[in-house]
Protein backbone atom coordinates (compact mmCIF):
# COMPACT_ATOMS: atom_id res chain seq x y z
CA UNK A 1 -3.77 72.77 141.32
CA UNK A 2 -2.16 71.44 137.88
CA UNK A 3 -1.97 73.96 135.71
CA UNK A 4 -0.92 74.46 131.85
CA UNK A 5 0.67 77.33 130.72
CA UNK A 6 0.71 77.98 127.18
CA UNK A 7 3.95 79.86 126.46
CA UNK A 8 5.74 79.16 129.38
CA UNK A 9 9.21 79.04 128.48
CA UNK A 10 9.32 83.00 127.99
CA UNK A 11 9.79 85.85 130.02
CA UNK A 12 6.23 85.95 131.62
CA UNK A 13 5.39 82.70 131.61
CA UNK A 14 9.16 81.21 133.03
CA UNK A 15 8.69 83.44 135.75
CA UNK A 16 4.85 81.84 136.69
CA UNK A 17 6.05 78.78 136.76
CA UNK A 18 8.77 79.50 139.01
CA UNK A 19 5.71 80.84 141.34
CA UNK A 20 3.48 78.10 141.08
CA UNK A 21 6.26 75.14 141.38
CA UNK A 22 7.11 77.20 144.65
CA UNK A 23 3.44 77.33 145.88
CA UNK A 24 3.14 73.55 145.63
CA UNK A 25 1.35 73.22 142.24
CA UNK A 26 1.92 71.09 139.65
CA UNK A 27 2.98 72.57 136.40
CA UNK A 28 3.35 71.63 132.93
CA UNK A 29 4.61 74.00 130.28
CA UNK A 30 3.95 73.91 126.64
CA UNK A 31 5.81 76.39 124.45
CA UNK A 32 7.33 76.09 120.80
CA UNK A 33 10.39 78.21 121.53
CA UNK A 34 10.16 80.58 119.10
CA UNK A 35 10.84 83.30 121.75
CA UNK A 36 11.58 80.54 124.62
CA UNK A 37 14.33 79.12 126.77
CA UNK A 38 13.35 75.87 128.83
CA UNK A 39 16.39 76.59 130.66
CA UNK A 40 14.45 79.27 132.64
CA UNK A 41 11.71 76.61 133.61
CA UNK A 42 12.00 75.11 137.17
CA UNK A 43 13.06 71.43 136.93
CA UNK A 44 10.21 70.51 138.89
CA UNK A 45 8.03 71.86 135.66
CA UNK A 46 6.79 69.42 132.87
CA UNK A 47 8.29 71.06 129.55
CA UNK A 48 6.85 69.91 125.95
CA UNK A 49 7.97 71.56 123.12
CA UNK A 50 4.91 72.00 120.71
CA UNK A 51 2.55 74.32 118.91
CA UNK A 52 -0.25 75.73 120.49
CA UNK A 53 -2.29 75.11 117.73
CA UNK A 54 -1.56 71.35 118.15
CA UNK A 55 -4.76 69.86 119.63
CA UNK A 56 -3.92 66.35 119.72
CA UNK A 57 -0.80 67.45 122.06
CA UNK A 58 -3.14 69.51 124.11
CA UNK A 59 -5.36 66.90 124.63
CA UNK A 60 -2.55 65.39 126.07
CA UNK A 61 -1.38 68.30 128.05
CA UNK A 62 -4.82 69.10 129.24
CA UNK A 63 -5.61 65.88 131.07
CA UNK A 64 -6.62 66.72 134.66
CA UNK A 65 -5.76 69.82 134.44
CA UNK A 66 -8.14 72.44 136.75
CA UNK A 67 -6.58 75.89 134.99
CA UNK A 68 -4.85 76.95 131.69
CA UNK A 69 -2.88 80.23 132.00
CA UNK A 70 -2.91 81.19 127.95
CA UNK A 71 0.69 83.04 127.32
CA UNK A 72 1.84 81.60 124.08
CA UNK A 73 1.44 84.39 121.31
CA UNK A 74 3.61 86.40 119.31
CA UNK A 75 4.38 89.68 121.08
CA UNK A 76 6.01 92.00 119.15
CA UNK A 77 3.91 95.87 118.11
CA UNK A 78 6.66 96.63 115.32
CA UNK A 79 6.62 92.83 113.99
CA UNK A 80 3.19 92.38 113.62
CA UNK A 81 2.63 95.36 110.66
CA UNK A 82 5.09 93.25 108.57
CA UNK A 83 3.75 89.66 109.15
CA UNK A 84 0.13 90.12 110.04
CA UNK A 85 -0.98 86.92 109.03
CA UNK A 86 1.91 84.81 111.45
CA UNK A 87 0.33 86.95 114.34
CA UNK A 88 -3.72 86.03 113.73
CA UNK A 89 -2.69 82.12 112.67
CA UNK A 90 -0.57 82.14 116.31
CA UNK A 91 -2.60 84.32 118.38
CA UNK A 92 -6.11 84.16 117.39
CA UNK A 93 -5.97 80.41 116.04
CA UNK A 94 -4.02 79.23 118.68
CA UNK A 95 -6.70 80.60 121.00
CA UNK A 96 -9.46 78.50 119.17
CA UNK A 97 -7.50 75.62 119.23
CA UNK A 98 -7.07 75.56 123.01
CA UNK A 99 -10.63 76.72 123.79
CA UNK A 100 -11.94 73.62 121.37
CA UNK A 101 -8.97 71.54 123.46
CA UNK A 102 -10.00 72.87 126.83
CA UNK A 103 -13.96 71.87 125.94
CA UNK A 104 -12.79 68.34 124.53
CA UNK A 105 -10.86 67.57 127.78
CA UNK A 106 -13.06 69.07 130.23
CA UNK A 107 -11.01 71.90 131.88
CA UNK A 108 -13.06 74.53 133.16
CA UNK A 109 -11.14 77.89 133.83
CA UNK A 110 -8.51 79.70 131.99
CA UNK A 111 -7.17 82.71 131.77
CA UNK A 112 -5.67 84.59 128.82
CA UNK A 113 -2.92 87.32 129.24
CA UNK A 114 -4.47 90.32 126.93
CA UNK A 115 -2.83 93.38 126.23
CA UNK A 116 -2.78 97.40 127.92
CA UNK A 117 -2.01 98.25 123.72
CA UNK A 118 -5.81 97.06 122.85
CA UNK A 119 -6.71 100.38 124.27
CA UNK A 120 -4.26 102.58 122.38
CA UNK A 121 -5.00 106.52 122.13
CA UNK A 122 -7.66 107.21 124.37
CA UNK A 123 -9.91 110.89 125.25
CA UNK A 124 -8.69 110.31 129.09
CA UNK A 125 -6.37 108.50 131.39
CA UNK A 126 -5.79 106.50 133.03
CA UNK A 127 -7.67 104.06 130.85
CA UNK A 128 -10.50 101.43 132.23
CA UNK A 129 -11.94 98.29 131.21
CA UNK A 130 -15.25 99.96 129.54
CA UNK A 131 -13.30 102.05 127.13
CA UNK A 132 -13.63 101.49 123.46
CA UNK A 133 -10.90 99.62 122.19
CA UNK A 134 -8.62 101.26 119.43
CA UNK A 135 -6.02 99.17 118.09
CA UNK A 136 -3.11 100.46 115.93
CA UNK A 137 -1.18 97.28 114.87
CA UNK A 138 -2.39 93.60 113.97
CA UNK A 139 -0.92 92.53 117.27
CA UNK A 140 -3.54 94.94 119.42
CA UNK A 141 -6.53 93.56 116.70
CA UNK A 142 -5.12 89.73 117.30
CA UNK A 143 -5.21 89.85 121.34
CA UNK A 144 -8.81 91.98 120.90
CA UNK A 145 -10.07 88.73 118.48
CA UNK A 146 -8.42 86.25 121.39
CA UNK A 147 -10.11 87.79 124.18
CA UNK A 148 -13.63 88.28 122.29
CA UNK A 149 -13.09 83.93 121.11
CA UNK A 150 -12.19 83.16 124.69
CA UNK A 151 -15.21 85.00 126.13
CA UNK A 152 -17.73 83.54 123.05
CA UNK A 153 -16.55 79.97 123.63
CA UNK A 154 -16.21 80.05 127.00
CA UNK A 155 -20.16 80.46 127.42
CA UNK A 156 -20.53 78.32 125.16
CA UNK A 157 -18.38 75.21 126.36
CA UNK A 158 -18.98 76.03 129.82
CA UNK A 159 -15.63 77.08 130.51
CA UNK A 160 -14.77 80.04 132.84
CA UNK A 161 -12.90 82.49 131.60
CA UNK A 162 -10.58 85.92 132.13
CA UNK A 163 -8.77 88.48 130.65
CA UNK A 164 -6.07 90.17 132.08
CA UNK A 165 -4.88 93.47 130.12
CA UNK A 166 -1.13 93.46 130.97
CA UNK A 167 0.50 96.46 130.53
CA UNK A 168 4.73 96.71 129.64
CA UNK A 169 5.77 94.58 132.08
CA UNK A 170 9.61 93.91 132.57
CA UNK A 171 11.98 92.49 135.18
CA UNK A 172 14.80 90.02 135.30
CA UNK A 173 15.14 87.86 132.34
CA UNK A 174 13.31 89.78 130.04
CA UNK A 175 14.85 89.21 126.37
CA UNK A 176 16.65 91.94 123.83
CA UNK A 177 15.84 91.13 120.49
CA UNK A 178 18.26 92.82 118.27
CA UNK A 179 15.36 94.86 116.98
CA UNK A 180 12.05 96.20 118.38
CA UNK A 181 13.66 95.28 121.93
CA UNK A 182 11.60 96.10 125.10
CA UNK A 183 12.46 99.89 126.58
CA UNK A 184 13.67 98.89 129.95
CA UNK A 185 16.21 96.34 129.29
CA UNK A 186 17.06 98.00 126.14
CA UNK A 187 18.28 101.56 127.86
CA UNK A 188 19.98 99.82 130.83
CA UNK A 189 21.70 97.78 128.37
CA UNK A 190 23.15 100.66 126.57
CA UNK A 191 23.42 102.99 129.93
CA UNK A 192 26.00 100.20 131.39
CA UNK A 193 27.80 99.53 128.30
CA UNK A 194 28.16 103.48 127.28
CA UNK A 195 25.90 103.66 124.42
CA UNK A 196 23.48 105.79 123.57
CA UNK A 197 19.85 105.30 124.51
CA UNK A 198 17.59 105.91 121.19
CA UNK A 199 14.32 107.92 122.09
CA UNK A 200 11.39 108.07 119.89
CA UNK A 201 9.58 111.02 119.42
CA UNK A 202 10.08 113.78 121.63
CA UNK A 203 10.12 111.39 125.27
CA UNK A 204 6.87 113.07 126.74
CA UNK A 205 5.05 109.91 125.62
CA UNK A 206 3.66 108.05 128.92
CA UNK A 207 3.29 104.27 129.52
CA UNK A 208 2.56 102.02 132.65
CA UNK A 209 5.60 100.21 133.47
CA UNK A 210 4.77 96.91 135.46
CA UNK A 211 6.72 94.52 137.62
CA UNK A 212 7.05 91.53 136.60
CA UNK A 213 6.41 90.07 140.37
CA UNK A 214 3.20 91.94 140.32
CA UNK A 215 1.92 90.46 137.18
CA UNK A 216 2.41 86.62 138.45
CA UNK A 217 0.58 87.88 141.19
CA UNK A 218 -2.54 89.42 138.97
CA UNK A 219 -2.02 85.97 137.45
CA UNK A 220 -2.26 83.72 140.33
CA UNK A 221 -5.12 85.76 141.66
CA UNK A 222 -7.38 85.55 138.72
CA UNK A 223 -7.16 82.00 138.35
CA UNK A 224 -8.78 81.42 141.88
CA UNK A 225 -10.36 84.38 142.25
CA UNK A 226 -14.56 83.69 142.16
CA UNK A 227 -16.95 86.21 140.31
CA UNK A 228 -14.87 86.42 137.38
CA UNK A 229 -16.22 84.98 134.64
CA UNK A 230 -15.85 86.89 131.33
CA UNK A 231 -14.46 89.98 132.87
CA UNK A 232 -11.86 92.23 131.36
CA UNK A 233 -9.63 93.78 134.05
CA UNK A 234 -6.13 95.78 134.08
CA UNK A 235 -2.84 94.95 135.70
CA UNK A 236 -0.25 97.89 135.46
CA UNK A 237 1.45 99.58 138.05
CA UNK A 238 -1.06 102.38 138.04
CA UNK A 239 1.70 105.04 137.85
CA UNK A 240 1.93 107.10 134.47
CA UNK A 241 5.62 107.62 133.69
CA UNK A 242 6.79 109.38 130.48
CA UNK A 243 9.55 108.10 128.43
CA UNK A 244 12.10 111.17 129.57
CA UNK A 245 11.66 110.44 133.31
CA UNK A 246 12.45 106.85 132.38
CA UNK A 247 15.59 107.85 131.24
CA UNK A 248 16.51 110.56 134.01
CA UNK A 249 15.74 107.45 136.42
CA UNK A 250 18.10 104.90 134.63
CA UNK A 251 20.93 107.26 134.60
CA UNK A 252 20.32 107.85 138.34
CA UNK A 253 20.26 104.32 139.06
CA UNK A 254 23.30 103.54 137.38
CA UNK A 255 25.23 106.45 138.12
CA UNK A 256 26.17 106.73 134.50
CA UNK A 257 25.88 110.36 132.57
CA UNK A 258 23.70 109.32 129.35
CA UNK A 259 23.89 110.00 126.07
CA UNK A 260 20.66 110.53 124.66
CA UNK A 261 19.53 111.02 121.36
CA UNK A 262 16.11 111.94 119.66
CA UNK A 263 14.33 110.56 116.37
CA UNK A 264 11.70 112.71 115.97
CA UNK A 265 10.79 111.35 112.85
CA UNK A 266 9.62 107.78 114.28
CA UNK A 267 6.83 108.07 116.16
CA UNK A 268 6.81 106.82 119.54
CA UNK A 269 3.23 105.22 119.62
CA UNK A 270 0.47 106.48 121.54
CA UNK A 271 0.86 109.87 123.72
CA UNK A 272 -0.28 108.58 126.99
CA UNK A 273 -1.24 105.21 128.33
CA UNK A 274 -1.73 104.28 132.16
CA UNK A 275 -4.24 101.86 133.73
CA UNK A 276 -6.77 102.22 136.01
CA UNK A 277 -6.61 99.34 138.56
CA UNK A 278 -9.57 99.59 140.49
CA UNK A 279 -11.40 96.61 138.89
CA UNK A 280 -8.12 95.16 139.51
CA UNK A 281 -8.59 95.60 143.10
CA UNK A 282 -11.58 94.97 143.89
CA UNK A 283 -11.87 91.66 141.77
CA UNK A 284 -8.60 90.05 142.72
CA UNK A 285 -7.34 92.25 145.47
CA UNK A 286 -4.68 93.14 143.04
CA UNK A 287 -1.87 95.84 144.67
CA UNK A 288 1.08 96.62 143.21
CA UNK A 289 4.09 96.46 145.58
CA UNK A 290 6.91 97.22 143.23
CA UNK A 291 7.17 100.99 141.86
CA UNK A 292 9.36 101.97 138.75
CA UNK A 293 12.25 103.10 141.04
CA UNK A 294 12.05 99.81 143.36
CA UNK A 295 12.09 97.68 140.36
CA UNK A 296 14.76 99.10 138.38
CA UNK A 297 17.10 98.46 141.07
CA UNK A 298 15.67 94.92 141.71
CA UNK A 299 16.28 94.19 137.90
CA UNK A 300 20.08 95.42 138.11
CA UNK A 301 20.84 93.22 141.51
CA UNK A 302 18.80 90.06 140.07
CA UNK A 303 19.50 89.78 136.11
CA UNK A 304 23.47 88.73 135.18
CA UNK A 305 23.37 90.89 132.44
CA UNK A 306 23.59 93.91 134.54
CA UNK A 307 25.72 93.81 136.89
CA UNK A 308 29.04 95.20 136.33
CA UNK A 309 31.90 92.51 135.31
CA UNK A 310 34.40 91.54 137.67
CA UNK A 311 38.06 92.15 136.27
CA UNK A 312 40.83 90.50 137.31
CA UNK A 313 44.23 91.58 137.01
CA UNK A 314 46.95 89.64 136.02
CA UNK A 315 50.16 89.62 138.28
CA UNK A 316 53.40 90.66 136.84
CA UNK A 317 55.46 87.83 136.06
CA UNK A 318 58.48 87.01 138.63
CA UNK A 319 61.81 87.72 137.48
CA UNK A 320 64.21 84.85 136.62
């Protein structure tokens, strides 16, 4: 195929591309780099720098192109109560653009990577695709509005279309913002350097922790998958791990005796949040092959910035 994907100079959408070059497909990439590196792309990957929003450079983009993989969007739970508006101009107007795009150029399928934190607190777990929503920050509300434009339009242009709910995926490459930084790389970060790891609320609070390999794979699947037009479906890991256990894991892993800390006073979002996969399954044959153990110890052998730093020792000097 030749495929766009919006956002594809970050985490997610570097390592697609990586994927898809390797499959045989033909890639292009547009992403404005606000959270990107082009540096991760494959060489063999067309990279333009540009606004999703732009639709003249889309049209560009978009010519004879069979699939879009939608990734561009501002990401962050914590920044999105203080800039609201930034995250429905990006996310929810950069959707319409590329649907109105997508319907001027002709391309027919895309998908659009949702968001596990459109269900937040829930009655029961682990959560499926027929639950209420019940956002709790702009940046659930904005990726609700996307997938509700994408699924509108999409009948409407004649454009085939699906959602994939990704829940907190991590894995190699994954960035550390100085604040609001992802859990994973942020407590192996401090484990290995001797800090201590920061836990909000009292660490019984669950979430689904997903491989990063796994999700390309959800990806890949639902963008050739037939009979899934306008469907909703989850990709986690399936496997409901609380915030605590995270931690005893990490410092098992690394062999390092943690320092842990507690702010009870910040709440650590929702109390439980897992996915159900069976749609999953049964609509793209979706199986997760990397559990939280397995990838943890994947993400310290493949990412640079964990493995431990060679020192070399200086020889005495000779004597005159």
């Amino acid at each position: 195929m030749r495929v766009l994907i919006t956002g594809g100079a970050g985490f997610l959408g570097s390592a697609l591309a990586h994927r898809l070059v390797a499959d045989g497909h033909h890639v292009r990439v547009l992403d404005d780099l606000s959270a990107g590196n082009p540096e991760r792309l494959p060489p063999e990957a067309l990279f333009t720098r540009g606004d999703v929003r732009d639709r003249p450079k889309l049209w560009t983009l978009l010519q004879g192109v069979q699939c879009v993989f939608h990734l561009a969007a501002r990401v962050s739970v914590a920044e999105s109560v203080a800039y609201p508006r930034e995250y429905n101009d990006v996310n929810v107007g950069g959707t319409v653009a590329l649907m109105e795009a997508m319907r001027d150029v002709g391309v027919h399928r895309v998908v659009l990577a949702s968001s596990g934190t459109v269900y937040g607190d829930q009655p029961r777990q682990p959560v499926d695709e027929t639950m209420r929503p019940n956002p709790l920050a702009p940046y659930a509300v904005s990726k609700i509005a996307a997938e509700y434009y994408v699924f509108t339009l999409g009948r409407l242009y004649d454009i085939e279309t699906v959602a994939l709910r990704i829940f907190n995926a991590y894995g190699p490459g994954q960035p550390i913002p100085p604040v609001h930084a992802p859990v994973i790389p942020q407590f192996l970060r401090q484990a290995l350097n001797g800090g201590s790891l920061v836990v909000f609320g009292d660490g019984t609070q669950t979430r689904d922790f997903v491989y990063i390999d796994d999700v390309v794979e959800a990806l890949i699947s639902a963008a050739m998958a037939p009979d899934v037009d306008r469907q909703i479906i989850n990709v986690g890991s399936g496997e409901e791990v609380s915030i605590n256990t995270l931690v005893r894991m990490i410092g098992k892993i690394t062999g390092r005796r943690l320092s842990v800390l507690y702010n009870e006073k910040q709440s650590g979002g929702v109390s439980r949040l897992v996915a159900n996969l069976e749609k999953a399954r049964v609509l793209l044959g979706y199986q997760p092959r990397v559990d939280l153990q397995k990838g943890l110890q994947k993400l310290l052998a493949e990412d640079d910035r964990f493995r431990p730093k060679q020192v070399t020792e200086t020889p005495p000097n000779e004597p005159t």
